[in-house]
N, C-alpha and C. Protein backbone atom coordinates (compact mmCIF):
# COMPACT_ATOMS: atom_id res chain seq x y z
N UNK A 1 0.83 -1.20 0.00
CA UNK A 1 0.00 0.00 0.00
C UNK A 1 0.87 1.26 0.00
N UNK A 2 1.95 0.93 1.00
CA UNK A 2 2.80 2.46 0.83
C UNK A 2 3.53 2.36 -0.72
N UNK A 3 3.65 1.44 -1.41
CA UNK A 3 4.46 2.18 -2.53
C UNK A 3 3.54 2.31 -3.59
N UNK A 4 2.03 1.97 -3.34
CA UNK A 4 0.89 2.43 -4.12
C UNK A 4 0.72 4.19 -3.73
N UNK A 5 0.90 4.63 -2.65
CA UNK A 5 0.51 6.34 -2.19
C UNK A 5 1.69 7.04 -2.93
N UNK A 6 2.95 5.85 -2.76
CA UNK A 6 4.50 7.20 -3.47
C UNK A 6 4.30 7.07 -4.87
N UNK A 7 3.38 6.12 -5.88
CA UNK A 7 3.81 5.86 -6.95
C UNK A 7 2.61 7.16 -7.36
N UNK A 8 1.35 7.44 -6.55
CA UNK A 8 0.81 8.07 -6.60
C UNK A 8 0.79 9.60 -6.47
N UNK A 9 1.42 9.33 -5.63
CA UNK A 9 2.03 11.01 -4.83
C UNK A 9 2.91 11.64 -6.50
N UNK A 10 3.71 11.00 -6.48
CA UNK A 10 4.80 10.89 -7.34
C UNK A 10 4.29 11.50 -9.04
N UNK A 11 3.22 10.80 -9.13
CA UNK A 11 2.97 11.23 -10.53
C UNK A 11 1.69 12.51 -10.14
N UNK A 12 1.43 12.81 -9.20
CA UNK A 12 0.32 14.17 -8.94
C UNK A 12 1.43 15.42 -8.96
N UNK A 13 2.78 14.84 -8.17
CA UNK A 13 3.31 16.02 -7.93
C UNK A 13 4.34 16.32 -9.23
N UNK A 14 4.62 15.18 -10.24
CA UNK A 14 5.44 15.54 -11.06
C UNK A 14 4.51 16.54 -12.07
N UNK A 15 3.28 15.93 -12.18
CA UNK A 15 2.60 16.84 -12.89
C UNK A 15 2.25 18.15 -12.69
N UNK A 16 1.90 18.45 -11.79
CA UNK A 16 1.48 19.81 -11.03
C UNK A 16 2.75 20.37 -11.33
N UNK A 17 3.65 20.44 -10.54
CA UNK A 17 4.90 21.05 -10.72
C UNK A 17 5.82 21.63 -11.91
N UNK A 18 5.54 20.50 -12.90
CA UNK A 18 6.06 20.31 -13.85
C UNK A 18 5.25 21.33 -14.81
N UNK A 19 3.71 21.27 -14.48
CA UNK A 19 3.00 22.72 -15.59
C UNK A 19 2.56 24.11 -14.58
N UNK A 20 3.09 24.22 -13.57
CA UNK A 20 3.36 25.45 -12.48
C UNK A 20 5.17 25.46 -12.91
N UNK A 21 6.44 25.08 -13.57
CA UNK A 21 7.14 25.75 -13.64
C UNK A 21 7.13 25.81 -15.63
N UNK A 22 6.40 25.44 -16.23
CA UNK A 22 6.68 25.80 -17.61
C UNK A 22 5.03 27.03 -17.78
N UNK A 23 4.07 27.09 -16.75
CA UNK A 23 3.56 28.39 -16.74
C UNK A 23 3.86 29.49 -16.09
N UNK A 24 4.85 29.56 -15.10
CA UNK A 24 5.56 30.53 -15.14
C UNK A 24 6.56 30.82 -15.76
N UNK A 25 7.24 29.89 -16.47
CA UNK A 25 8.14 30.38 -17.68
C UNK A 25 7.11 31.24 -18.63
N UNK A 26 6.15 31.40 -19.02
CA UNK A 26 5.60 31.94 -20.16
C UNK A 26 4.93 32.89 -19.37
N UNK A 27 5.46 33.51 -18.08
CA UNK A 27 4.58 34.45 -17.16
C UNK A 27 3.44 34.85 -16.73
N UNK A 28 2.74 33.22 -16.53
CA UNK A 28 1.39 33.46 -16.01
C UNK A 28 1.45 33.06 -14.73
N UNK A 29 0.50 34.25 -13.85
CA UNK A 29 0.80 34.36 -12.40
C UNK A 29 0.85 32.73 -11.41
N UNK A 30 1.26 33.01 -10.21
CA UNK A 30 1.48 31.88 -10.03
C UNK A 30 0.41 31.19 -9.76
N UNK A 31 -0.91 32.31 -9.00
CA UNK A 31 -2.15 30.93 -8.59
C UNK A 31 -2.46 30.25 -9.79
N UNK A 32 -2.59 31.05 -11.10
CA UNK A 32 -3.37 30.59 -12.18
C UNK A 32 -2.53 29.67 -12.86
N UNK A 33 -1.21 29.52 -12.51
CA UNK A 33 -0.29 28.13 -12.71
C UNK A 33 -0.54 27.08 -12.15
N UNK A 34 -0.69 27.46 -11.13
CA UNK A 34 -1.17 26.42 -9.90
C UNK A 34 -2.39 25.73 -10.17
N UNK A 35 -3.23 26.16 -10.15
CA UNK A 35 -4.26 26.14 -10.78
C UNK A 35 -4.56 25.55 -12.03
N UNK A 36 -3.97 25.45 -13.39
CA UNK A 36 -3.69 24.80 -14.17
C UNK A 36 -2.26 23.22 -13.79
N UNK A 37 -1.63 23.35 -12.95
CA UNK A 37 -1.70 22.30 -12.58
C UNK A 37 -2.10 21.08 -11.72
N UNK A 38 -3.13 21.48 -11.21
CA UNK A 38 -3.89 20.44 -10.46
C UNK A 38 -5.00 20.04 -11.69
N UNK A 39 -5.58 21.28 -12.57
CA UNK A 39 -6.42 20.69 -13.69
C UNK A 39 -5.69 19.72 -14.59
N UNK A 40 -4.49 19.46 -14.57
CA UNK A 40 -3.35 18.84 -15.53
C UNK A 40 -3.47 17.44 -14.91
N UNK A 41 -3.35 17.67 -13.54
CA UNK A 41 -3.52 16.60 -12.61
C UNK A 41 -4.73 15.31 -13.02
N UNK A 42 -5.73 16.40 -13.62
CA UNK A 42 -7.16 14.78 -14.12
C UNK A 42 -6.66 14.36 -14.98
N UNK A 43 -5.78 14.35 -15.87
CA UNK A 43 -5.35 13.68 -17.06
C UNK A 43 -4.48 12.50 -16.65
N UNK A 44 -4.83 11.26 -16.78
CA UNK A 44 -4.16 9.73 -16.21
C UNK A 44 -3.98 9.62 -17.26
N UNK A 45 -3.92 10.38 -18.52
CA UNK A 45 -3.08 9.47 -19.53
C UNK A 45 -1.47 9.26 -19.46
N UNK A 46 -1.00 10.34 -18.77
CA UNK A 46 0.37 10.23 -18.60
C UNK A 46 0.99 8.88 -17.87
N UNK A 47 0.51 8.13 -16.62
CA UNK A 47 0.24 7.47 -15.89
C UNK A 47 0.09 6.16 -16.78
N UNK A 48 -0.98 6.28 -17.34
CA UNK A 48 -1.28 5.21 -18.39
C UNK A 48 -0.23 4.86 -19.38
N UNK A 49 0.51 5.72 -19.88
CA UNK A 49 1.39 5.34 -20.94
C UNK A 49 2.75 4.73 -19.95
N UNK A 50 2.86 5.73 -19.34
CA UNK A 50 4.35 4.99 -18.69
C UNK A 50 4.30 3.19 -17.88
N UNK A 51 3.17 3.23 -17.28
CA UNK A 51 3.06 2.16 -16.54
C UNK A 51 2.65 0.56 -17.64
N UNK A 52 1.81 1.37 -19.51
CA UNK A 52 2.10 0.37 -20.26
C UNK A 52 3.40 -0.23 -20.83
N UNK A 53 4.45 1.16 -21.03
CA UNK A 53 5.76 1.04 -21.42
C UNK A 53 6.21 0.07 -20.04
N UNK A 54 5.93 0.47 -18.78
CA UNK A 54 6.45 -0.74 -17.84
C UNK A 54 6.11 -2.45 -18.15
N UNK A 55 4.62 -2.26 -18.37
CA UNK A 55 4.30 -3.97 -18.73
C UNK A 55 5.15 -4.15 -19.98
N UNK A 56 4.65 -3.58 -20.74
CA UNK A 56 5.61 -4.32 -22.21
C UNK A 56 6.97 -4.52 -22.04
N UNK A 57 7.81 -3.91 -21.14
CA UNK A 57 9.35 -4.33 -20.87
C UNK A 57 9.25 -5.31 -20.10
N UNK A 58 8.45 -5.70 -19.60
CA UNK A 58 8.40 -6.64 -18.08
C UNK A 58 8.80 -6.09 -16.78
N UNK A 59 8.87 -4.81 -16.48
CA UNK A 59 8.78 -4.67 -15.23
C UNK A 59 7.30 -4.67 -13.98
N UNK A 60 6.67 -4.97 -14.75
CA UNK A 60 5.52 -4.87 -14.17
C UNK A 60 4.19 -6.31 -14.96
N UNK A 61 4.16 -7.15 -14.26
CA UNK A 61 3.38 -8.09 -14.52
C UNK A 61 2.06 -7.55 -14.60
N UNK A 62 1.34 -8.41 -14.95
CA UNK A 62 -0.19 -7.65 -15.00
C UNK A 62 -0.81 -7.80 -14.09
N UNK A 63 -0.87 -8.43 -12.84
CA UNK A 63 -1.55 -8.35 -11.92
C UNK A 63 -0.87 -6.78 -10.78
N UNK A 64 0.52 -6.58 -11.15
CA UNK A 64 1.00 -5.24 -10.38
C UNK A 64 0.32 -4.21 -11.38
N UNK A 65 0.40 -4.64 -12.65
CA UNK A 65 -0.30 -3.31 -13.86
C UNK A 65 -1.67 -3.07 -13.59
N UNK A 66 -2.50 -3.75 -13.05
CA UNK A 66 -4.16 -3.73 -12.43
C UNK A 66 -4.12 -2.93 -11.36
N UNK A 67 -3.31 -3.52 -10.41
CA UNK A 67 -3.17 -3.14 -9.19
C UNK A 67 -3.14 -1.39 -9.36
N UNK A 68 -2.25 -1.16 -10.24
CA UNK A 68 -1.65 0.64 -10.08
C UNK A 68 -2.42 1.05 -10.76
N UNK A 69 -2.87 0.61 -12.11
CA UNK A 69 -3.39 1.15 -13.24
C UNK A 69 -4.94 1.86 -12.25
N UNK A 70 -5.89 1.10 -11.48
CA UNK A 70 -6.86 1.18 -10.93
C UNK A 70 -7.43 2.42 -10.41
N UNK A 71 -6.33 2.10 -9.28
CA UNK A 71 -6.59 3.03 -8.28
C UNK A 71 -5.67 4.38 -8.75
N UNK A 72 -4.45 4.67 -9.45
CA UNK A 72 -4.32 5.82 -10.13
C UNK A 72 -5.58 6.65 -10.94
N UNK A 73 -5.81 5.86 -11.68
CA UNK A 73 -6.60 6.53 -12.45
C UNK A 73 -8.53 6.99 -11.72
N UNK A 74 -8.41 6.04 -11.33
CA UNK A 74 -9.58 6.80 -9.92
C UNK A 74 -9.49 7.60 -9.17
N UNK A 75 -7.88 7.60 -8.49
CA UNK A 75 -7.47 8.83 -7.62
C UNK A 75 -7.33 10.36 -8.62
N UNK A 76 -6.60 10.34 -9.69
CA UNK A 76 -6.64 11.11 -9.97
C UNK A 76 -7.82 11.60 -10.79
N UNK A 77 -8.62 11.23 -11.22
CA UNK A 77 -10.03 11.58 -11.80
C UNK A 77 -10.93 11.89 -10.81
N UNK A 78 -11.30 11.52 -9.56
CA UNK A 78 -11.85 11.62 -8.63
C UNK A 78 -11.52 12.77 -7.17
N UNK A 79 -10.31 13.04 -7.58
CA UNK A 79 -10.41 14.30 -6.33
C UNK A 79 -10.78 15.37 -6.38
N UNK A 80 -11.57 16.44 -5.41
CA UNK A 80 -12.09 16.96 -5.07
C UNK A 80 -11.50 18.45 -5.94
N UNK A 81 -11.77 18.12 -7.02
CA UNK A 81 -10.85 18.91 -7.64
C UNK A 81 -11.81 20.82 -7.55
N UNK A 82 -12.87 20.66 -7.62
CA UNK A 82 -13.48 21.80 -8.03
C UNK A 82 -13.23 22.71 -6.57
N UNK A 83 -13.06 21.93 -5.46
CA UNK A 83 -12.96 22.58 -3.87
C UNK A 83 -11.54 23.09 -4.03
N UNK A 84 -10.62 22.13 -4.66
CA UNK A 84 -9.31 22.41 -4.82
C UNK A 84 -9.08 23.52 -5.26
N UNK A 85 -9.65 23.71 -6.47
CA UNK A 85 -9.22 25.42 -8.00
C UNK A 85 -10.37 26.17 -7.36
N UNK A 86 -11.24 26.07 -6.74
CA UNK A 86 -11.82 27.14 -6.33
C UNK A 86 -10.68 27.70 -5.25
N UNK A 87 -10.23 26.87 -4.40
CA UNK A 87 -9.71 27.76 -2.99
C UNK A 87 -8.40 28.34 -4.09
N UNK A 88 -7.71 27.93 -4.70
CA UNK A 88 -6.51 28.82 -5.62
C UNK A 88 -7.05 29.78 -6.30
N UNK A 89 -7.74 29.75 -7.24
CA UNK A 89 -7.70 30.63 -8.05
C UNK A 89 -9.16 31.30 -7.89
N UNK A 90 -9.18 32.46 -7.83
CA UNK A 90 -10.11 33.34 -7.82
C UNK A 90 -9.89 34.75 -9.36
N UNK A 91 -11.38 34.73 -9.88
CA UNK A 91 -11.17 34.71 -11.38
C UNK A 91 -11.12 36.00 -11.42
N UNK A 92 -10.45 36.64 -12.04
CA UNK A 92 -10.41 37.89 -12.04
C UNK A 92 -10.92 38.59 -13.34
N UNK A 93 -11.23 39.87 -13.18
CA UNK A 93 -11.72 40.93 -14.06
C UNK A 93 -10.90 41.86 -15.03
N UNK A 94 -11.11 41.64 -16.72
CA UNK A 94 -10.42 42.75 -17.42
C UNK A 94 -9.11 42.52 -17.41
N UNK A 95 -8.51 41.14 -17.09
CA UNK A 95 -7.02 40.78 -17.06
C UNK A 95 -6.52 41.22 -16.25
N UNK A 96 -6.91 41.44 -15.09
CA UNK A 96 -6.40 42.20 -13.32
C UNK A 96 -6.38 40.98 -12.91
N UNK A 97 -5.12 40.23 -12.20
CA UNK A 97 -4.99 39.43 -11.07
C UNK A 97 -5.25 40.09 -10.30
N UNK A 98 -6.63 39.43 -9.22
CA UNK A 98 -7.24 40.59 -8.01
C UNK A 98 -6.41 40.00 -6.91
N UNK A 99 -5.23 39.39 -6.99
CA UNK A 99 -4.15 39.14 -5.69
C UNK A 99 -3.25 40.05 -5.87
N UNK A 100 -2.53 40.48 -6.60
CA UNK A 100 -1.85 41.92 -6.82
C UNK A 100 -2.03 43.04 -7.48
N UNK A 101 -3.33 42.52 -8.30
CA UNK A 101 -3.79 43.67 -8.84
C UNK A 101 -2.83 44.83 -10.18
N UNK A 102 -1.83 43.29 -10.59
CA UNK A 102 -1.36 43.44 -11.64
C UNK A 102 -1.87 43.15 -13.19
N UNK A 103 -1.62 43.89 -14.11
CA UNK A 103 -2.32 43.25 -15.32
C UNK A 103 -1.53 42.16 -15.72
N UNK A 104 -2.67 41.00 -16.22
CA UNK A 104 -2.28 39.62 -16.76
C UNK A 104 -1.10 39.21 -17.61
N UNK A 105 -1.85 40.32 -19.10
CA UNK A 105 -0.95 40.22 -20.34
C UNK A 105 -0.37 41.24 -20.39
N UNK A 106 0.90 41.37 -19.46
CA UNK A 106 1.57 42.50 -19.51
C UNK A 106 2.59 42.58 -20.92
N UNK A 107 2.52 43.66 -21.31
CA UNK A 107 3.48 43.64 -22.79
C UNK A 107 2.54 43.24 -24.34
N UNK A 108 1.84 43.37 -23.79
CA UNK A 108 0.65 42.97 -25.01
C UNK A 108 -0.17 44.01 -25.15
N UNK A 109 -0.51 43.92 -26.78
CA UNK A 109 -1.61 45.22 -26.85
C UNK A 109 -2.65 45.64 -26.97
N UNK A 110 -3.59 45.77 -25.79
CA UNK A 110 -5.07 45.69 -25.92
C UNK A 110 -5.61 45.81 -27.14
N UNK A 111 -7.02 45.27 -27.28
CA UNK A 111 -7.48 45.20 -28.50
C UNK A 111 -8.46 46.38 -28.73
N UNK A 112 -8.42 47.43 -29.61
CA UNK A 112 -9.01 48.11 -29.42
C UNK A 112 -10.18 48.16 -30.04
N UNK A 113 -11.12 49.45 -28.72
CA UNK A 113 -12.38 49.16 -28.19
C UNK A 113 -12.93 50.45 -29.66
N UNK A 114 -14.23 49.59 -29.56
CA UNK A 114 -15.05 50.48 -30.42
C UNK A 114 -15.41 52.26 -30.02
N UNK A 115 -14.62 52.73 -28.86
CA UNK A 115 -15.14 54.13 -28.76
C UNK A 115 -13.79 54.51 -28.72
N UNK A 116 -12.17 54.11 -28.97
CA UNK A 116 -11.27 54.76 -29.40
C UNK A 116 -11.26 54.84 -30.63
């Protein structure tokens, strides 16, 4: 059971992490990184491919490939995800992050409005 929670842990946090540091490379704030990676998080296809590349080499028999395949893909489809991105990200107005109250697309050029 414990190396079912690390194999688990393991692929929630590589993911999250992994699209919270390539969305702040492209400078989007950090909740709304964050935030996009826990939504990254429902996708078990990643999970799915690596753990088939495991059976087809033989590191993983098929009764260990059931075993993980299962309960991964339930855990991660199934958590409480909407309680989760609600408490991060709070949606903001007109491209204002309302946590600093900086504009979004900074360096970009509004689109202009029908009364300029």
């Amino acid at each position: 059971m414990g190396s079912l929670a690390l194999v688990i842990f393991t692929a929630c946090f590589g993911k999250i992490v992994g699209t919270v540091v390539v969305a702040r490379l492209c400078k989007v704030p950090f909740r709304e990184a964050l935030t996009l990676g826990f939504l990254m998080n429902t996708k078990g296809l990643v999970e799915l491919i690596v753990l088939n590349i495991g059976r087809d080499r033989g590191v993983l028999n098929d009764q260990a490939f059931a075993i993980m395949v299962l309960p991964m893909a339930l855990v991660t489809t199934f958590i409480d995800l909407h309680t989760i991105v609600m408490a991060i990200y709070k949606p903001g107005s007109n491209g204002v992050d309302q946590s600093t109250g900086t504009e979004l697309f900074r360096g970009r050029k509004q689109a202009a409005t029908p009364d300029s």
